[in-house]
Protein backbone atom coordinates (compact mmCIF):
# COMPACT_ATOMS: atom_id res chain seq x y z
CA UNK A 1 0.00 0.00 0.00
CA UNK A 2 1.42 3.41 -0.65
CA UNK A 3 -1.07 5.49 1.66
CA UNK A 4 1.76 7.70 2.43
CA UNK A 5 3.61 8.05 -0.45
CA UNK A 6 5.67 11.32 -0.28
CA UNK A 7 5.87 11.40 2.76
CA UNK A 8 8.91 11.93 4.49
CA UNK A 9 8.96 11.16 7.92
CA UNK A 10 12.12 10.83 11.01
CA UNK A 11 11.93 8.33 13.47
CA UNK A 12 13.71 8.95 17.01
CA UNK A 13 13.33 5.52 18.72
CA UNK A 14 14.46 4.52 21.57
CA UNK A 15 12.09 2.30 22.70
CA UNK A 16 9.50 -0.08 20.46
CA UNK A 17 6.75 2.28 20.34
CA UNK A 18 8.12 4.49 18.15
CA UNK A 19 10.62 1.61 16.22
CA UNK A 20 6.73 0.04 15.49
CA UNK A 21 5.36 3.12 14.42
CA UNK A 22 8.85 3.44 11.66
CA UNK A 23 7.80 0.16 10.47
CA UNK A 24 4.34 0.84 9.75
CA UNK A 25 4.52 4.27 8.07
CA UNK A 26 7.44 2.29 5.97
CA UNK A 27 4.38 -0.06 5.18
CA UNK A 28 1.97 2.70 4.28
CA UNK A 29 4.77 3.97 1.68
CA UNK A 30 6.15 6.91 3.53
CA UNK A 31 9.43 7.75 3.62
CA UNK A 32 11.10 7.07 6.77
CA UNK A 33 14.96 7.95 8.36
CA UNK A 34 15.42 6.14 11.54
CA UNK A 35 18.14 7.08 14.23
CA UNK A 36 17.52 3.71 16.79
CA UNK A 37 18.70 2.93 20.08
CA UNK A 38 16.50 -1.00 19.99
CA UNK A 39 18.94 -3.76 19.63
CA UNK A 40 20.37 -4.17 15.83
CA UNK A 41 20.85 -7.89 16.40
CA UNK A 42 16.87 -8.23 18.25
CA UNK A 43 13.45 -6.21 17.53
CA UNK A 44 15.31 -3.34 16.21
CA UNK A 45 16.65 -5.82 12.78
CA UNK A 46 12.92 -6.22 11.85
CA UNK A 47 11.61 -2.67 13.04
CA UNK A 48 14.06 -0.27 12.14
CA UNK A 49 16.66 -2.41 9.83
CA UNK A 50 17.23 1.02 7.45
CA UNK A 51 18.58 3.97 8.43
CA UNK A 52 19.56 5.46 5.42
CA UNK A 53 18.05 9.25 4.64
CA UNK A 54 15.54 9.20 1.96
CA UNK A 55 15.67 12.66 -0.15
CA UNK A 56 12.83 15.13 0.86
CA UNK A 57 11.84 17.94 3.37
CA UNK A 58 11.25 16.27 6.61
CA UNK A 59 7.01 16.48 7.24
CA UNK A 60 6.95 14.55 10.23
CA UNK A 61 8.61 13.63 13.42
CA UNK A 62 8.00 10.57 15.31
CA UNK A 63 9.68 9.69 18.70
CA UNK A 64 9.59 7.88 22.35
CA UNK A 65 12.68 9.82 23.84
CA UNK A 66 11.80 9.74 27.64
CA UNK A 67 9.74 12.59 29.47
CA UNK A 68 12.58 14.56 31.15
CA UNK A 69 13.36 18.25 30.74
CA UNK A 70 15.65 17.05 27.81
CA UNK A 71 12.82 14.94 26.15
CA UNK A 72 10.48 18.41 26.16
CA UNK A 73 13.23 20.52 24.68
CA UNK A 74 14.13 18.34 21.90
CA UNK A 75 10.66 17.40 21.20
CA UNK A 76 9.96 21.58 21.47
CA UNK A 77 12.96 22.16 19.00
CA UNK A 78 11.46 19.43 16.33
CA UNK A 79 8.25 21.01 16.36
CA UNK A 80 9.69 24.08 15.24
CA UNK A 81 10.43 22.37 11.71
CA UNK A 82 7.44 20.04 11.35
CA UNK A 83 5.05 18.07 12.85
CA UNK A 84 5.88 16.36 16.04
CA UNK A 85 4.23 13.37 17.46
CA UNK A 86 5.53 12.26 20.98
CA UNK A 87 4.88 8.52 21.85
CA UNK A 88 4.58 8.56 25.51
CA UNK A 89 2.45 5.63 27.23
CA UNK A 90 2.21 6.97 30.67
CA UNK A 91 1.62 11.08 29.63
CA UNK A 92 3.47 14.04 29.94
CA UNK A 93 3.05 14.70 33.73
C-alpha cells in the first residue's frame, strides 16, 4: 500500500513504540529515516533495519525519547520544523 507516499517522515526511537510506528509508516509507503537505540541484532533488525536518509523535506517527526526536561526541549525544538508526534504511554506529567 502506498497510503503515504511522499511522505517523508524521522523516526527517534528509543524504545518499540516508536521503532513500530517506523515500520508501519514504511508499510503505508512513507518515507522514513530512523536514528535507533532498539537492539540491531533483536526487535530493532525487523523494526528499524534502514537507516539510510531518503531525499525530501522532513514532514513529520516521530519519537519515544523519555519525558525529562531534555525529552520536552528536543521534542519543542522538532516542532519548530514540522510536525511532532511524541509517543509517551504513561503522559506528559
Amino acid at each position: 500500500m502506498q497510503y503515504l507516499e511522499g511522505l517523508h517522515v524521522h523516526v527517534e526511537a528509543r524504545g518499540v513504540g516508536a521503532g513500530y510506528a517506523a515500520w508501519l509508516l514504511r508499510s503505508y509507503g512513507a518515507a522514513v529515516t530512523c536514528i535507533s537505540t532498539l537492539d540491531p541484532d533483536g526487535i530493532g533488525a525487523f523494526l528499524t533495519p534502514d537507516t539510510a536518509a531518503p531525499g525530501g523535506e522532513t514532514a513529520v517527526v516521530v519519537t519515544d525519547v523519555p519525558v525529562t526536561d531534555e525529552g520536552r526541549a528536543w521534542v519543542t525544538e522538532q516542532a519548530q520544523r514540522a510536525r511532532a508526534v511524541w509517543i509517551t504511554p504513561w503522559g506528559l506529567e
